[in-house]
C-alpha atoms as a PDB file:
ATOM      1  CA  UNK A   1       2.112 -21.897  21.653  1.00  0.00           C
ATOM      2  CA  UNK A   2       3.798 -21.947  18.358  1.00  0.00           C
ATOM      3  CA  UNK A   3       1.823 -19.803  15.411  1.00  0.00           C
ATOM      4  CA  UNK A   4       2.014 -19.286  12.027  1.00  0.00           C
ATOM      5  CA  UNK A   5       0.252 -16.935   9.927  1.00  0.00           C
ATOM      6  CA  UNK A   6       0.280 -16.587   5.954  1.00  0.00           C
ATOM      7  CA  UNK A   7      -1.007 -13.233   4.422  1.00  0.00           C
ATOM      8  CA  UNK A   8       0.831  -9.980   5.704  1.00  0.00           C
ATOM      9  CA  UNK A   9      -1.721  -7.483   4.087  1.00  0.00           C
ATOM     10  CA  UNK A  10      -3.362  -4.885   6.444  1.00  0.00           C
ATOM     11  CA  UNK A  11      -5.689  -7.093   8.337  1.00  0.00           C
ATOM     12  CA  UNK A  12      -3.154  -9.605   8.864  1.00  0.00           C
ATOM     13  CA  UNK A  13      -0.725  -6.775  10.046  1.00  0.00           C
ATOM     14  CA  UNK A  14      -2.784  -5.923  12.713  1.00  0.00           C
ATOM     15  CA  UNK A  15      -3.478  -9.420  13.832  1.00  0.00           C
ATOM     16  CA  UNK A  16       0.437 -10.608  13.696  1.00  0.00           C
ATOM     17  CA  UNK A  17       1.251  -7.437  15.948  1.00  0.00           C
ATOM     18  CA  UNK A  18      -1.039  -7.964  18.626  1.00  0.00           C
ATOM     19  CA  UNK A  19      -0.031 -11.470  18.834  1.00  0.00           C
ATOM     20  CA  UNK A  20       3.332 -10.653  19.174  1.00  0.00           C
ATOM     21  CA  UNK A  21       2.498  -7.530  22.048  1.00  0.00           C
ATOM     22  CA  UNK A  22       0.692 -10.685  23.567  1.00  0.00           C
ATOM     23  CA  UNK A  23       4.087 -12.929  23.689  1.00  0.00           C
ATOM     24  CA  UNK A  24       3.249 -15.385  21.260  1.00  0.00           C
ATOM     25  CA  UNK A  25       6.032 -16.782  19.130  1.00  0.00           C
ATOM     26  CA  UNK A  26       4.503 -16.343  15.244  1.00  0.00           C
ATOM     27  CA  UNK A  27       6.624 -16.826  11.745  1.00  0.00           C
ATOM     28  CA  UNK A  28       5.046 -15.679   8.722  1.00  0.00           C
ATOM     29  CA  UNK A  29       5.088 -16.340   5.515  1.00  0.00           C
ATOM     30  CA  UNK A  30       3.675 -13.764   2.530  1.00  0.00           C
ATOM     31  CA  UNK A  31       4.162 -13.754  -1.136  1.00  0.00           C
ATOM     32  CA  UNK A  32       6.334 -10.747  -0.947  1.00  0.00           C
ATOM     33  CA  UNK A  33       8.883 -10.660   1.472  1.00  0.00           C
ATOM     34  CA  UNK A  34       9.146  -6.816   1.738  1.00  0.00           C
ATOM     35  CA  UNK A  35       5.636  -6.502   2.972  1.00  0.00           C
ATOM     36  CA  UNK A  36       6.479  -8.248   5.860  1.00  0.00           C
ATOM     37  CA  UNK A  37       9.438  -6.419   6.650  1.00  0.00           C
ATOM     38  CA  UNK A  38       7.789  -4.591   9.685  1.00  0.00           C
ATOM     39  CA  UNK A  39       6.560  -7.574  11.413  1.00  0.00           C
ATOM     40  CA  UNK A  40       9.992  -9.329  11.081  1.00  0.00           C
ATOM     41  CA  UNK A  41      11.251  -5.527  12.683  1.00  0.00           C
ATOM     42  CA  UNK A  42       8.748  -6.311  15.584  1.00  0.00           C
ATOM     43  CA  UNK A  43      10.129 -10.145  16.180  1.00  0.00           C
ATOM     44  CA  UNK A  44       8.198 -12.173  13.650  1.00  0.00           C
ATOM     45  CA  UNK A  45       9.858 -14.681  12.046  1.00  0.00           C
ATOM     46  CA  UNK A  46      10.422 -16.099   8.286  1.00  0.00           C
ATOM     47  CA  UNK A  47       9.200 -18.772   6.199  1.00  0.00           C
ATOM     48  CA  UNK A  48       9.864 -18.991   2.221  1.00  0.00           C
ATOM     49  CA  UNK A  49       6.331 -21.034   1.941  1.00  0.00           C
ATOM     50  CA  UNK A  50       3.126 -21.960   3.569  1.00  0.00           C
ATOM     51  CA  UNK A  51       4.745 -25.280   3.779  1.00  0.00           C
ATOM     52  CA  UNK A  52       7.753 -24.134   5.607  1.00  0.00           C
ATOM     53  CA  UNK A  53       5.428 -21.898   8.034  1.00  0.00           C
ATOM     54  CA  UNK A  54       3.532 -24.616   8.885  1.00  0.00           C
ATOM     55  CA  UNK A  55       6.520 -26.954  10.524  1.00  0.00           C
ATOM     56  CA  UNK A  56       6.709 -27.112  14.339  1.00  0.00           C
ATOM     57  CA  UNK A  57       3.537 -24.635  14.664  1.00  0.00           C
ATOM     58  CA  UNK A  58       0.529 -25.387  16.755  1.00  0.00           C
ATOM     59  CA  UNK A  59      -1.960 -22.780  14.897  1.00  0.00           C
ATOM     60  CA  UNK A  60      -1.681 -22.146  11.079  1.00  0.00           C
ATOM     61  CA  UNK A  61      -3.386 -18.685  10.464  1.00  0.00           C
ATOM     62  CA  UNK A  62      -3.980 -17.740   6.659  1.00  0.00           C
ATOM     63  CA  UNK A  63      -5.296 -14.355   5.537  1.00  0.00           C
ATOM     64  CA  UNK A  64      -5.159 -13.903   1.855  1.00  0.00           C
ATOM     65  CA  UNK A  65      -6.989 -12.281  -1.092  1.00  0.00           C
ATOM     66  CA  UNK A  66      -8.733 -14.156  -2.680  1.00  0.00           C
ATOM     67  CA  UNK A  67     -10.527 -17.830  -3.061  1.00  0.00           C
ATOM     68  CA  UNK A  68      -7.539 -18.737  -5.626  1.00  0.00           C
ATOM     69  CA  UNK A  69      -4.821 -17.584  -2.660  1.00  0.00           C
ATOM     70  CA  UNK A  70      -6.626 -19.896  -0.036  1.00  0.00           C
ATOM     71  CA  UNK A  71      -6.781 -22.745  -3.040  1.00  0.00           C
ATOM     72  CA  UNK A  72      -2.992 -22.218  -3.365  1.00  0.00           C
ATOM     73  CA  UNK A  73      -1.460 -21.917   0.556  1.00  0.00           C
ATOM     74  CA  UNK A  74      -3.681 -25.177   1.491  1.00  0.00           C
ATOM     75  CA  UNK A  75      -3.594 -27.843  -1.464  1.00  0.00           C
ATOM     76  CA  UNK A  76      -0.908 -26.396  -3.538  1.00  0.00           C
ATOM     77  CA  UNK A  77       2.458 -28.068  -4.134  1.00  0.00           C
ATOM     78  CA  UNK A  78       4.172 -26.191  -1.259  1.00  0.00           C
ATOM     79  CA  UNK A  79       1.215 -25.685   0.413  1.00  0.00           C
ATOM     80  CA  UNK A  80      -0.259 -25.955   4.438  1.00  0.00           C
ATOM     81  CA  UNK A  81      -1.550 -29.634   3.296  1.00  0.00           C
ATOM     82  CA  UNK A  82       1.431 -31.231   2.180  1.00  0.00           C
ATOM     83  CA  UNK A  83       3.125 -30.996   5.451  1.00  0.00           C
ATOM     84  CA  UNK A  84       0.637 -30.603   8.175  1.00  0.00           C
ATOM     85  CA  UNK A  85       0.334 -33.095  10.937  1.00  0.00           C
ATOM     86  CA  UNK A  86      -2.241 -34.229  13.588  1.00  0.00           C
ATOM     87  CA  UNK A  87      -2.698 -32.012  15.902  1.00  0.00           C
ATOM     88  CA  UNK A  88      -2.203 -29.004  14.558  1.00  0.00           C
ATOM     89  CA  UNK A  89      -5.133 -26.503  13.725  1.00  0.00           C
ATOM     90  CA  UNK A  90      -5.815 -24.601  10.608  1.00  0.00           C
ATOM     91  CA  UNK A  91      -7.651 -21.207  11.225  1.00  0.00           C
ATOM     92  CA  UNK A  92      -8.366 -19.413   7.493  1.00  0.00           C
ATOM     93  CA  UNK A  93      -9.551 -15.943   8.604  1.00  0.00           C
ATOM     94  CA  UNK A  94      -9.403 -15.004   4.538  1.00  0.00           C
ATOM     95  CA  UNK A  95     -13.166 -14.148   3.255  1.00  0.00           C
ATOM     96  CA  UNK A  96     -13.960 -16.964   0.962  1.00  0.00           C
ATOM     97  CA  UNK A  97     -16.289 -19.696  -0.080  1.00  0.00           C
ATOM     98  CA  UNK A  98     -18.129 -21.609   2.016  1.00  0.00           C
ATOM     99  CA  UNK A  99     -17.767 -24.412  -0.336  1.00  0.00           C
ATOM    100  CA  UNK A 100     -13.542 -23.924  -0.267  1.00  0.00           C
ATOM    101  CA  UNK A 101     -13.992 -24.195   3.639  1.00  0.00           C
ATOM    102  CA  UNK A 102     -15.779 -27.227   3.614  1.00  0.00           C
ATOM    103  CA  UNK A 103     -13.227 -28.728   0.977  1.00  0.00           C
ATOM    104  CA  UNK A 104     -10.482 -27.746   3.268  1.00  0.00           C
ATOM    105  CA  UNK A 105     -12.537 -29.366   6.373  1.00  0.00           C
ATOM    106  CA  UNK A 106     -12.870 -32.461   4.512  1.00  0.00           C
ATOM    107  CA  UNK A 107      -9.320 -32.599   3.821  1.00  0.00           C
ATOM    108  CA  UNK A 108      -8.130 -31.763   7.415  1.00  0.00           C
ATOM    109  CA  UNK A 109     -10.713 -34.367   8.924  1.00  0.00           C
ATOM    110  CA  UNK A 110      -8.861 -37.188   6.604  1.00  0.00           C
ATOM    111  CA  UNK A 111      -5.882 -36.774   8.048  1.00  0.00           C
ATOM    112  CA  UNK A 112      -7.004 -35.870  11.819  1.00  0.00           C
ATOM    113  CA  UNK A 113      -6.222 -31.919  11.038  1.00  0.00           C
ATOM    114  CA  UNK A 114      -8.630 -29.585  12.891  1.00  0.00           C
ATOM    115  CA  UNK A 115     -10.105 -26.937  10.444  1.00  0.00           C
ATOM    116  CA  UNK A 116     -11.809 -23.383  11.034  1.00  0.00           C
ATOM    117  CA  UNK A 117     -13.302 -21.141   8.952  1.00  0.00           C
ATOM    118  CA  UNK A 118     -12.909 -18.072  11.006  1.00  0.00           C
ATOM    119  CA  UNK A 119     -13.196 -14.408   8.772  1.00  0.00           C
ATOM    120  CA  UNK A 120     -13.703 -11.877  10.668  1.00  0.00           C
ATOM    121  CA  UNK A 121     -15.132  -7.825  10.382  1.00  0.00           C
ATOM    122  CA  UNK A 122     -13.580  -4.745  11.642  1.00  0.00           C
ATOM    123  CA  UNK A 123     -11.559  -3.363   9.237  1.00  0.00           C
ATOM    124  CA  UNK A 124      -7.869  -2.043   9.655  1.00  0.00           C
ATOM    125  CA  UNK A 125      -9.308  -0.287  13.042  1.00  0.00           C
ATOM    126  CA  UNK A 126     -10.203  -3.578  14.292  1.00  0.00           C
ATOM    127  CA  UNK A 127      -7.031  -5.480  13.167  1.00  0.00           C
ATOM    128  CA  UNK A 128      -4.803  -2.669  14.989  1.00  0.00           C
ATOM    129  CA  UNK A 129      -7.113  -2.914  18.349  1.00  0.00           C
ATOM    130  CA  UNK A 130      -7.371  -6.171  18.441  1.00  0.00           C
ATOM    131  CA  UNK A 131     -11.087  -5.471  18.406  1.00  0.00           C
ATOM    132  CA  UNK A 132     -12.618  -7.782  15.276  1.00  0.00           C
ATOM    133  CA  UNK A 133     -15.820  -9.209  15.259  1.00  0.00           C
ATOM    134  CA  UNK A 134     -14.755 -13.048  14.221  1.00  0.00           C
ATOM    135  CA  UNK A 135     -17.404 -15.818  12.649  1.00  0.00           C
ATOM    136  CA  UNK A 136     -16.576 -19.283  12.739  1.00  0.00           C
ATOM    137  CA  UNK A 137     -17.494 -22.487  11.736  1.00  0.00           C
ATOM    138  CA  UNK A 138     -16.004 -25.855  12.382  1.00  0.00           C
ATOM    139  CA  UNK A 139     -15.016 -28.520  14.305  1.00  0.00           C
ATOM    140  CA  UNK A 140     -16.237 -27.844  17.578  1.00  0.00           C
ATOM    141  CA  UNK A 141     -13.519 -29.366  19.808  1.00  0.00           C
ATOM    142  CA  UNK A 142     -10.923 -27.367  17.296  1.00  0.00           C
ATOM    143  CA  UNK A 143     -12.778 -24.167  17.961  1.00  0.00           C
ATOM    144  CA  UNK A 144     -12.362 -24.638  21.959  1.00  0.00           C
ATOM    145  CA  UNK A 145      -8.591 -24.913  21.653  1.00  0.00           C
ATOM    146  CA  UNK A 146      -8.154 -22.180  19.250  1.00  0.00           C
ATOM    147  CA  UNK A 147     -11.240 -19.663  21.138  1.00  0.00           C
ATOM    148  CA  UNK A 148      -8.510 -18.196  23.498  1.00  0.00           C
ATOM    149  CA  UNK A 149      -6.040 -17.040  21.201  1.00  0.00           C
ATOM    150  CA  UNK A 150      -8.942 -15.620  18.650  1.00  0.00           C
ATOM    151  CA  UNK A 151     -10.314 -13.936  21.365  1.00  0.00           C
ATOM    152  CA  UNK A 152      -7.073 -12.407  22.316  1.00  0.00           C
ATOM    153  CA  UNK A 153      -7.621 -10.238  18.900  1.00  0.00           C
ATOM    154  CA  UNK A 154     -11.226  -9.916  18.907  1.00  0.00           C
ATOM    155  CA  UNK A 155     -13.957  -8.109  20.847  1.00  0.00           C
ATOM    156  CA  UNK A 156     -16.341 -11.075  19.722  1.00  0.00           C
ATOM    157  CA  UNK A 157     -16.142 -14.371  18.663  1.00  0.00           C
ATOM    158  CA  UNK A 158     -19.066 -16.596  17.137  1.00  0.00           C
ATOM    159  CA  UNK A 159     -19.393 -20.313  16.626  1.00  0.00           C
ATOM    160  CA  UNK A 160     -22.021 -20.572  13.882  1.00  0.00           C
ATOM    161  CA  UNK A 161     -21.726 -24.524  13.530  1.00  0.00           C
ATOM    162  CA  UNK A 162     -20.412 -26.654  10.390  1.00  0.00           C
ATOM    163  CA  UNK A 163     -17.525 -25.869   8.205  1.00  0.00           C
ATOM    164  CA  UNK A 164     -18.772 -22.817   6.152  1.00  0.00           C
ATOM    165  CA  UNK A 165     -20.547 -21.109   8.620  1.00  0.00           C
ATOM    166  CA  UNK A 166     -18.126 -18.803   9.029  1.00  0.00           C
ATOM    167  CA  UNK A 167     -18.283 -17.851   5.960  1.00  0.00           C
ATOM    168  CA  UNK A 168     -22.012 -17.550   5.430  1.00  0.00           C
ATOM    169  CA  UNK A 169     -21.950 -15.245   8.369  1.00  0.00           C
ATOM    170  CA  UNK A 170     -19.799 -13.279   6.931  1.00  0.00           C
ATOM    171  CA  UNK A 171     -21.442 -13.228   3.948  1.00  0.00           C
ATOM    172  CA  UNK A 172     -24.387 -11.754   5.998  1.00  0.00           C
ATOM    173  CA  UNK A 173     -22.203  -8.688   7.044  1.00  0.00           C
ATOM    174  CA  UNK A 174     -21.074  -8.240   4.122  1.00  0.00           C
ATOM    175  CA  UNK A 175     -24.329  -7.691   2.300  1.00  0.00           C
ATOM    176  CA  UNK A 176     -25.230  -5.347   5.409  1.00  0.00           C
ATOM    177  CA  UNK A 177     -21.973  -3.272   4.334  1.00  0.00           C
ATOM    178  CA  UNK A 178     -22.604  -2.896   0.978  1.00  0.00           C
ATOM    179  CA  UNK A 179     -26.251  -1.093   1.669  1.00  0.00           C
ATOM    180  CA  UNK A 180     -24.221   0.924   4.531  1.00  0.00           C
ATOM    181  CA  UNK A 181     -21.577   2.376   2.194  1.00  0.00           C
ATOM    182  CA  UNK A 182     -23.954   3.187  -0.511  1.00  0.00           C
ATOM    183  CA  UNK A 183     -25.954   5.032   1.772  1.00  0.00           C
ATOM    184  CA  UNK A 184     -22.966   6.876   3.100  1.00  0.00           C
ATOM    185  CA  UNK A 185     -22.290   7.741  -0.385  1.00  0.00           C
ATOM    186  CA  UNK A 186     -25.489   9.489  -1.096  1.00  0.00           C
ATOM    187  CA  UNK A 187     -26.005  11.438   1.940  1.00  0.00           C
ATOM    188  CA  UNK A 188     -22.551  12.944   1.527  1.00  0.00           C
ATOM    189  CA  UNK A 189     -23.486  13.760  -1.637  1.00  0.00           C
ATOM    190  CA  UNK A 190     -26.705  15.143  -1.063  1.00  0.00           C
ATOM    191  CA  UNK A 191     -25.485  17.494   1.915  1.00  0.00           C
ATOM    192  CA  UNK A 192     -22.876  19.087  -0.833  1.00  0.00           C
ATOM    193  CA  UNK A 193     -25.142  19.283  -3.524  1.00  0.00           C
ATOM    194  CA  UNK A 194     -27.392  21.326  -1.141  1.00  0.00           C
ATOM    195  CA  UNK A 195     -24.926  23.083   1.213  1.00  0.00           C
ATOM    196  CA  UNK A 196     -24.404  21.677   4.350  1.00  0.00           C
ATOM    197  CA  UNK A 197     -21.782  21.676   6.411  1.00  0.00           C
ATOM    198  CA  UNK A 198     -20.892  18.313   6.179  1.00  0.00           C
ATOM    199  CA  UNK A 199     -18.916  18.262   9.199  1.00  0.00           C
ATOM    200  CA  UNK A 200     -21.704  19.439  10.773  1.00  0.00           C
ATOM    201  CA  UNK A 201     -24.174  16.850   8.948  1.00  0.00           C
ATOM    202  CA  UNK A 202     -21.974  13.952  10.279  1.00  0.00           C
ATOM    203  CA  UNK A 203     -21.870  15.313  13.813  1.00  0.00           C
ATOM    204  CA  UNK A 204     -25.718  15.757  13.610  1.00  0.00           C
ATOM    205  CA  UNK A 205     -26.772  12.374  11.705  1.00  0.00           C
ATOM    206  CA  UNK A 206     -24.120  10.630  13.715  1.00  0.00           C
ATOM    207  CA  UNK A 207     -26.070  11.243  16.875  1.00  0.00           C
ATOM    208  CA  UNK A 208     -29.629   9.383  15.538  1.00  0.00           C
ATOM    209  CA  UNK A 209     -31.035   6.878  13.682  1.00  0.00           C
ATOM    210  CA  UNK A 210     -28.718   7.438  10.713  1.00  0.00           C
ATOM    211  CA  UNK A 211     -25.732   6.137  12.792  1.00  0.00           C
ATOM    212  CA  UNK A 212     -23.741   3.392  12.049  1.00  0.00           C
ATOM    213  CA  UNK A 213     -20.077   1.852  11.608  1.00  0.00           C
ATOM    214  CA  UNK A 214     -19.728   2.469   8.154  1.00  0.00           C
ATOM    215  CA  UNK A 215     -20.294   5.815   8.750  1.00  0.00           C
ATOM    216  CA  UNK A 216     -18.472   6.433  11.815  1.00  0.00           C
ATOM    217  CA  UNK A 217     -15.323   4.719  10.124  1.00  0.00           C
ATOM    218  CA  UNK A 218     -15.322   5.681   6.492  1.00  0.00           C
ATOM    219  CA  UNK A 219     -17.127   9.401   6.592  1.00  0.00           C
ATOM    220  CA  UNK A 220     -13.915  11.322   9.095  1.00  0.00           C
ATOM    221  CA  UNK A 221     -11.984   9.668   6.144  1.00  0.00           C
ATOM    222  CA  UNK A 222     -13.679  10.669   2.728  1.00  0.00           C
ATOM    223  CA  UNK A 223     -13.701  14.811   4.657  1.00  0.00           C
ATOM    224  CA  UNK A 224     -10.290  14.432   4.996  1.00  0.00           C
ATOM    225  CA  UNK A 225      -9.838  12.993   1.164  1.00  0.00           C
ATOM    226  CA  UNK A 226      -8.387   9.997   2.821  1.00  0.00           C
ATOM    227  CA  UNK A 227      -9.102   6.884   0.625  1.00  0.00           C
ATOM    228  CA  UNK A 228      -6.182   4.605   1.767  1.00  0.00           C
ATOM    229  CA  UNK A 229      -7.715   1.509   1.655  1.00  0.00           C
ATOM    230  CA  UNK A 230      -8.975   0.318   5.638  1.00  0.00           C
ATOM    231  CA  UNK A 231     -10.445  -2.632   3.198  1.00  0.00           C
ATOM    232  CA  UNK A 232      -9.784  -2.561   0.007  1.00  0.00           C
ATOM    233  CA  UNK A 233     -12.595  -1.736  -2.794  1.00  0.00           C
ATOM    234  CA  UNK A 234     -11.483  -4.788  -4.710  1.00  0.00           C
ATOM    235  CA  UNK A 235     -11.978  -7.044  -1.708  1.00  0.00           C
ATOM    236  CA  UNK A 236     -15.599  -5.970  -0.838  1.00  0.00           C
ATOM    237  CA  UNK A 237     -16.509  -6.350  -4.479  1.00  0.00           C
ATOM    238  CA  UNK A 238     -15.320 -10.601  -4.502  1.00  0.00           C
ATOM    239  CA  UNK A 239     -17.192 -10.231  -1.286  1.00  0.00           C
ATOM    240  CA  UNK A 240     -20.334  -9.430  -3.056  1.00  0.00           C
ATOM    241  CA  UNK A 241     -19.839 -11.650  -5.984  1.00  0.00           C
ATOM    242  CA  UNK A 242     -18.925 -14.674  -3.558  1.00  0.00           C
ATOM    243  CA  UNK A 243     -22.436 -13.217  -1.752  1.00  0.00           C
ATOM    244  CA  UNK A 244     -24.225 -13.360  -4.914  1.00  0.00           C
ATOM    245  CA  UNK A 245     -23.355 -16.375  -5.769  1.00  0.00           C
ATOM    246  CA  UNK A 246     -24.120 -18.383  -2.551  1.00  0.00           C
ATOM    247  CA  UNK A 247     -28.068 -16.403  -3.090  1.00  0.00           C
ATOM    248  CA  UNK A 248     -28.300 -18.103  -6.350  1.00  0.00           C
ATOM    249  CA  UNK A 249     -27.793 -21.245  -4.566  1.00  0.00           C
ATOM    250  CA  UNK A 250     -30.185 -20.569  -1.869  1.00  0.00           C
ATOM    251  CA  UNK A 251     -32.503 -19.366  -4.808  1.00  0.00           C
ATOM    252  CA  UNK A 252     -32.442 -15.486  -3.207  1.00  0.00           C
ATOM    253  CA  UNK A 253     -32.583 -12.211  -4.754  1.00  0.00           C
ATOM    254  CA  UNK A 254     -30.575  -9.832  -3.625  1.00  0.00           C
ATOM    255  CA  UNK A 255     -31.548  -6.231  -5.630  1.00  0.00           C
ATOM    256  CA  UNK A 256     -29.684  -4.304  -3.101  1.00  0.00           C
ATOM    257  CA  UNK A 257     -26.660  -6.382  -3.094  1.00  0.00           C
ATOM    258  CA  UNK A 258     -26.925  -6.414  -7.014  1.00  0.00           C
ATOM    259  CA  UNK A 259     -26.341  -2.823  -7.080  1.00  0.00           C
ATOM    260  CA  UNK A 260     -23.521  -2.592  -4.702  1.00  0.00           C
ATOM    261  CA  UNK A 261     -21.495  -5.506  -7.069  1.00  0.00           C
ATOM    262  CA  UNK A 262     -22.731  -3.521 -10.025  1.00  0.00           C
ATOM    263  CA  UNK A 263     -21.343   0.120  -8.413  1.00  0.00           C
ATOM    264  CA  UNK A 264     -18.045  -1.513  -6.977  1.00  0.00           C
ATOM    265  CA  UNK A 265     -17.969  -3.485 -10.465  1.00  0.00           C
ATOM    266  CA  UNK A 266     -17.657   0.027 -11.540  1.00  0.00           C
ATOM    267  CA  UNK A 267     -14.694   1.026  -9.172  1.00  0.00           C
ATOM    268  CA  UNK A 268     -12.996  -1.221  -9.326  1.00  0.00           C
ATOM    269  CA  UNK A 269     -12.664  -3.028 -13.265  1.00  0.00           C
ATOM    270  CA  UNK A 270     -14.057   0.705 -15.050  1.00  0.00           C
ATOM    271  CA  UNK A 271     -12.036   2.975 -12.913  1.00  0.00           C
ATOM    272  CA  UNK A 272      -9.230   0.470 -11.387  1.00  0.00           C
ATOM    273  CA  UNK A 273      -9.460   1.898  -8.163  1.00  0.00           C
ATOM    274  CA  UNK A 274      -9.644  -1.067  -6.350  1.00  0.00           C
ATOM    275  CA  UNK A 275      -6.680  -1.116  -4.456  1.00  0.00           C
ATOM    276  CA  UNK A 276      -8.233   2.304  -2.785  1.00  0.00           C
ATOM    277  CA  UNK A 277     -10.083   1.729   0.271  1.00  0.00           C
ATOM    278  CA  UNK A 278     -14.204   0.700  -0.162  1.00  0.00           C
ATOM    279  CA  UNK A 279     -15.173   4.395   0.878  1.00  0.00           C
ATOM    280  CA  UNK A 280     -13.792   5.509  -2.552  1.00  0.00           C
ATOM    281  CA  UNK A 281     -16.988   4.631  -3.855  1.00  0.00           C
ATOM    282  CA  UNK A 282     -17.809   7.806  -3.303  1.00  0.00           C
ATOM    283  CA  UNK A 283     -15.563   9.103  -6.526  1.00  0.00           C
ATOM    284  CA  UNK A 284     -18.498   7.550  -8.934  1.00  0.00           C
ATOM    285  CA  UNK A 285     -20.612  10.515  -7.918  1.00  0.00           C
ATOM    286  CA  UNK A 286     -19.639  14.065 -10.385  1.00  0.00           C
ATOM    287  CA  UNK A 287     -19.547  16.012  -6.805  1.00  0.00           C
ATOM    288  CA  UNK A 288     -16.804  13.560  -5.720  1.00  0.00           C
ATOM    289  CA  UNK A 289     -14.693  12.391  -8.307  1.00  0.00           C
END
């Protein structure tokens, strides 16, 4: 089994390494060569395009940033599409659009390509473990051939249906994680404001109702002043705008997730922190900053 994965960020880090401590042969491809660097130290191989990555490979991973960045590596001039044969499966793991997923679908289904819209949740932690939570939508017979090896980096895996299920799932978790990481916000700055030991506070909140994974994850982190990005801010707030806009279509309103977009908005274009990790939210508050 031949793989190839485009988008050497943190998450796709992760996921390259633990295929290669599987045994699986993987080149990869990123925009920036440099970033790569300690995958190709681990055994990874090169490509100088998505088009050149996806030669000769059975399974054509992409992880990128944004909606443009999946636009580009599939339909652009030396993209996944201009080379890729029958046979060979696309897997975009990248949050984006449901409508880009079914576009790319479409696309693959013309020309006998089997396409899956597979982001996933877990953060850097989950990446490293090989522990992600991973949503997917599809064609079905594509998603049997492909379930073993995204299991082998996951601690779930999902088959929501159609192309752009995936994504709407995602979309779901995301909108849960925004509420989360506002909460976690507010707490920790209502325990300072009124003198708690917040190690204490985390130990004690950690162990009821109050718990959960943004918490547990991003709270050990913000103590120790550690806002290296796990995800970055930037990334959760296209997240929330992609979420928003998929509510409009549905004809939803989302207050809660309004607020989040309009706090990260904040972060990230007011502040330019957005390359910090999404528990720097935390620095809008005067007790934090």
């Amino acid at each position: 089994m031949k793989i190839a994965f485009i988008g050497t960020g943190v998450m796709g880090t992760g996921i390259v390494n633990n295929f290669l401590k599987n045994g699986q042969e993987v080149t990869v491809y990123n925009r920036t060569k440099a970033h790569a660097q300690k995958l190709l130290d681990s055994g990874a191989k090169w490509a100088d395009s998505a088009a050149e990555a996806t030669l000769n490979h059975d399974f054509i991973f992409t992880m990128v940033g944004f909606p443009k960045d999946v636009e580009e590596n599939y339909f652009g001039p030396k993209g996944i599409l201009s080379v890729a044969k029958t046979g060979q499966i696309l897997i975009d793991m990248t949050t984006s659009t449901p409508t880009l997923a079914k576009k790319i679908a479409a696309t693959g289904e013309k020309i006998g390509i089997g396409v899956l819209d597979a982001p996933v949740s877990g953060g850097d932690i989950g990446a490293r473990d090989g522990k992600l939570t991973t949503m997917v939508g599809g064609d079905l017979a594509s998603y049997h051939k492909a379930l073993p090896i995204l299991a082998s980096v996951s601690k779930k895996v999902n088959y929501f249906g159609a192309a752009g299920n995936g994504q709407h799932a995602k979309m779901a978790n995301q909108i849960m994680i925004a509420s989360t990481m506002l909460g976690l916000a507010e707490w920790l700055t209502y325990a300072k404001a009124s003198g708690l030991d917040l190690q204490e506070t985390l130990d004690t909140l950690s162990a009821g109702g109050a718990d959960n994974w943004s918490m547990d994850t991003y709270a050990p982190r913000i103590l120790k002043g550690d806002f290296q990005p796990g995800f970055y801010a930037k990334h959760l707030l296209k997240d929330l705008r992609i979420a928003l806009d998929e509510a409009d279509k549905l004809q939803l309103d989302l207050p809660a997730t309004k607020l989040a977009e309009q706090l990260y908005a904040k972060l990230t274009d007011d502040k330019g922190l957005g390359y910090l990790g999404t528990q720097a939210i935390i620095k809008l508050w005067k007790q934090w900053a």
